[in-house]
C-alpha atoms as a PDB file:
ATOM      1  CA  UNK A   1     -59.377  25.086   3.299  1.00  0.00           C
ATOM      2  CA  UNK A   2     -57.266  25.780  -0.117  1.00  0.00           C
ATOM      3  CA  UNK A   3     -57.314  23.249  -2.812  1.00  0.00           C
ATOM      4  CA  UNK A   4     -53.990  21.190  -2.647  1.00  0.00           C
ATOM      5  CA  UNK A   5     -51.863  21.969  -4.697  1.00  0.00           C
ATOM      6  CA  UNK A   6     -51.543  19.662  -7.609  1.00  0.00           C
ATOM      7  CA  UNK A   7     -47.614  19.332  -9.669  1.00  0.00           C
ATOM      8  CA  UNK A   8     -47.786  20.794 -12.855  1.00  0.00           C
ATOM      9  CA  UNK A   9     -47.266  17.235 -14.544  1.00  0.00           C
ATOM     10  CA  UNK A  10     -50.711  16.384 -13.266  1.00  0.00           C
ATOM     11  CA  UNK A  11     -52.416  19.608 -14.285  1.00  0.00           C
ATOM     12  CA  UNK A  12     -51.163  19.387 -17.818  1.00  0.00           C
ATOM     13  CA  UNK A  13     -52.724  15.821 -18.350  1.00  0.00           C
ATOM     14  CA  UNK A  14     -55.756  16.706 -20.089  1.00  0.00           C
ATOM     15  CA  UNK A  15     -58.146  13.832 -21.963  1.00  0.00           C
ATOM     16  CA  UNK A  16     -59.441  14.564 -25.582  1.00  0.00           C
ATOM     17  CA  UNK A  17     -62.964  15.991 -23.956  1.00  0.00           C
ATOM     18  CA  UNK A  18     -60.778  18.567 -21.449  1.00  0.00           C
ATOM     19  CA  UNK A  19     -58.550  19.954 -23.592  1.00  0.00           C
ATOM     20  CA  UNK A  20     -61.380  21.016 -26.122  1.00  0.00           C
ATOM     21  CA  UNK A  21     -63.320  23.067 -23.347  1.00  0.00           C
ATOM     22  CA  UNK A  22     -62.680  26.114 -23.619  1.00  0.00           C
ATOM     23  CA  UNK A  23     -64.268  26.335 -20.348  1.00  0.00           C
ATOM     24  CA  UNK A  24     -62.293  23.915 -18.924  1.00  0.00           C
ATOM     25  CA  UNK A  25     -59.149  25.352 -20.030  1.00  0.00           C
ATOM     26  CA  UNK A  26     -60.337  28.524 -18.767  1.00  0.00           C
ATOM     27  CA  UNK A  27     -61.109  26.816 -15.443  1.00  0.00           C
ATOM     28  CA  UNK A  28     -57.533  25.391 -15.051  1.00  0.00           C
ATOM     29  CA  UNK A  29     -56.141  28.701 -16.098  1.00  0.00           C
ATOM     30  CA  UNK A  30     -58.362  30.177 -13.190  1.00  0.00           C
ATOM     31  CA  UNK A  31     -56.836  27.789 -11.173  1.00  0.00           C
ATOM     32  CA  UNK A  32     -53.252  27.710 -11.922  1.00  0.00           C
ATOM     33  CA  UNK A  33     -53.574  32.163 -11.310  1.00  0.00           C
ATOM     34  CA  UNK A  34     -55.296  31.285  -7.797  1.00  0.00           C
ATOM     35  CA  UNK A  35     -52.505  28.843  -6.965  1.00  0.00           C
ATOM     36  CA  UNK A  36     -49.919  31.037  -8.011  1.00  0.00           C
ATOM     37  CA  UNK A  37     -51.086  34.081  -6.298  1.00  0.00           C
ATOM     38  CA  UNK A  38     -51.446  31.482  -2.823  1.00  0.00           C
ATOM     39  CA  UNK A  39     -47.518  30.659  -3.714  1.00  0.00           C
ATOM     40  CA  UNK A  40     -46.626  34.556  -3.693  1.00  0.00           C
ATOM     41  CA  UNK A  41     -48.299  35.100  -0.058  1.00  0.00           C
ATOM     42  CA  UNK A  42     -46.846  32.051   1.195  1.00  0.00           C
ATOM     43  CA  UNK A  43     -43.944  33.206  -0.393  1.00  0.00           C
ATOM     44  CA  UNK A  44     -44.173  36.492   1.238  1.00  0.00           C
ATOM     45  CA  UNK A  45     -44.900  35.232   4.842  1.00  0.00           C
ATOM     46  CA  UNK A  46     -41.879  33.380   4.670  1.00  0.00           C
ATOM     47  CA  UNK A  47     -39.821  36.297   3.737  1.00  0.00           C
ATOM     48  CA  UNK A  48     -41.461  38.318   6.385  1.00  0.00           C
ATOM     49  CA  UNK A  49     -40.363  35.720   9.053  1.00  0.00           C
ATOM     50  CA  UNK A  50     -36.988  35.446   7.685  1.00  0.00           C
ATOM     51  CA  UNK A  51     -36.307  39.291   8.417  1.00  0.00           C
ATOM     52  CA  UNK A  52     -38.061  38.665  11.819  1.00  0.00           C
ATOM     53  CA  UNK A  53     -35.816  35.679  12.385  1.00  0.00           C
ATOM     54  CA  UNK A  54     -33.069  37.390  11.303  1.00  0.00           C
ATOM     55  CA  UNK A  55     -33.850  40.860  13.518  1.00  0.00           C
ATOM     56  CA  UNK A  56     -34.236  38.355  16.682  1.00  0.00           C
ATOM     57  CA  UNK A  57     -31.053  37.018  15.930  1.00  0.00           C
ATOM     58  CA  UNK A  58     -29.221  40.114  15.770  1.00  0.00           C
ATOM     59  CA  UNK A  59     -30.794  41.500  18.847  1.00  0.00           C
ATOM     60  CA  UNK A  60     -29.643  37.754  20.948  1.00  0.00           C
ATOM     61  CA  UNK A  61     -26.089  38.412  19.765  1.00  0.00           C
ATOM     62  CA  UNK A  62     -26.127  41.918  20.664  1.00  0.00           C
ATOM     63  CA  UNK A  63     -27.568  41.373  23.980  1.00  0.00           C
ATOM     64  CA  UNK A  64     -25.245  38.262  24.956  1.00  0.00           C
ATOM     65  CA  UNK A  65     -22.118  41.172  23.534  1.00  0.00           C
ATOM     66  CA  UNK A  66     -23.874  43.094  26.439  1.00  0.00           C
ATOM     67  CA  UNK A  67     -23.856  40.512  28.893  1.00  0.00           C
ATOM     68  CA  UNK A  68     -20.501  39.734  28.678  1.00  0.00           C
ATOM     69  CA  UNK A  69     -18.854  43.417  27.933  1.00  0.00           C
ATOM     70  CA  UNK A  70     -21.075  44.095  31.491  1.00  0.00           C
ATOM     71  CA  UNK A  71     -19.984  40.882  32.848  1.00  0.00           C
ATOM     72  CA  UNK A  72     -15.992  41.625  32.561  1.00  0.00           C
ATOM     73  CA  UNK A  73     -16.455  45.068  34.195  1.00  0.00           C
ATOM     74  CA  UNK A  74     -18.002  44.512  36.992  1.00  0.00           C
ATOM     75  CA  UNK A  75     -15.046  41.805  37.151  1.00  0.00           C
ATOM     76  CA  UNK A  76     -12.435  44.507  36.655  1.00  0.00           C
ATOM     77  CA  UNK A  77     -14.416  46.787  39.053  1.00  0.00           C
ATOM     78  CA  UNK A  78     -14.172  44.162  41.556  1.00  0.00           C
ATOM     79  CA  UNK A  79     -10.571  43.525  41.616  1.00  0.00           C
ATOM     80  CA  UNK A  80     -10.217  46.848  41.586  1.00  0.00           C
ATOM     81  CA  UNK A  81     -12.502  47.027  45.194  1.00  0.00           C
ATOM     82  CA  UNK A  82     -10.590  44.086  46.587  1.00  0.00           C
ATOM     83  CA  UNK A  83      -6.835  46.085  46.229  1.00  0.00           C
ATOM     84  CA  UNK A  84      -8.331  48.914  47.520  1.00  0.00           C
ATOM     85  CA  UNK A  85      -9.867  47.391  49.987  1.00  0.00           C
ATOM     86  CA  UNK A  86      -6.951  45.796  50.833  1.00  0.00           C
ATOM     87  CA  UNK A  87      -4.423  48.963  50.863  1.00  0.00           C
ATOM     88  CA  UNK A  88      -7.184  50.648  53.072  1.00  0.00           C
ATOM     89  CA  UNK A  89      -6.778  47.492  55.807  1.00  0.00           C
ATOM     90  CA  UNK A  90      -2.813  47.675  55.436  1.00  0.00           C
ATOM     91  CA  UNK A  91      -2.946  51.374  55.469  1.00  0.00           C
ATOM     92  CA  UNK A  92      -5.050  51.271  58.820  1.00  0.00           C
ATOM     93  CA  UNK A  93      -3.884  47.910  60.347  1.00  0.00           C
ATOM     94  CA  UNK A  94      -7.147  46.376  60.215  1.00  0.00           C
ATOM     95  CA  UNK A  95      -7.517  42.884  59.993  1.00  0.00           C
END
């Protein structure tokens, strides 16, 4: 599991002993590279669901303009059928 992720306030808070290691400084420095580095692929995942959010959401809009463009011709079509439907029973006395 990664290390949490500490706020910088609490990683600069060195004690005399710490900040005199150069080991230990190099250790933190290690650390802060590693965290960063998590932060940029987290970062990137997140942008990479963004554009997948965003694609989805274009596509759903799209389709429902679909839907309804498909929706209000076959309306059209059918009044269309009805009238001339209709003339045809006039035209032929059929009731």
């Amino acid at each position: 599991m990664p290390e949490k992720i500490r706020p910088i306030e609490q990683m600069l808070e060195l004690s005399e002993e710490e900040s005199l290691s150069p080991e230990h400084l190099d250790s933190q420095v290690q650390k802060a590279q590693d965290q960063l580095l998590q932060l940029k692929r987290q970062q990137d995942q997140i942008e990479k669901q963004k554009r997948e959010l965003e694609e989805l959401s274009r596509k759903q809009e799209e389709l429902e303009r679909g839907r309804a463009e498909m929706s209000d011709k076959l309306t059209r079509s059918l009044v269309v059928v009805e009238r001339d439907a209709g003339k045809f029973r006039t035209t032929f006395g059929i009731d």
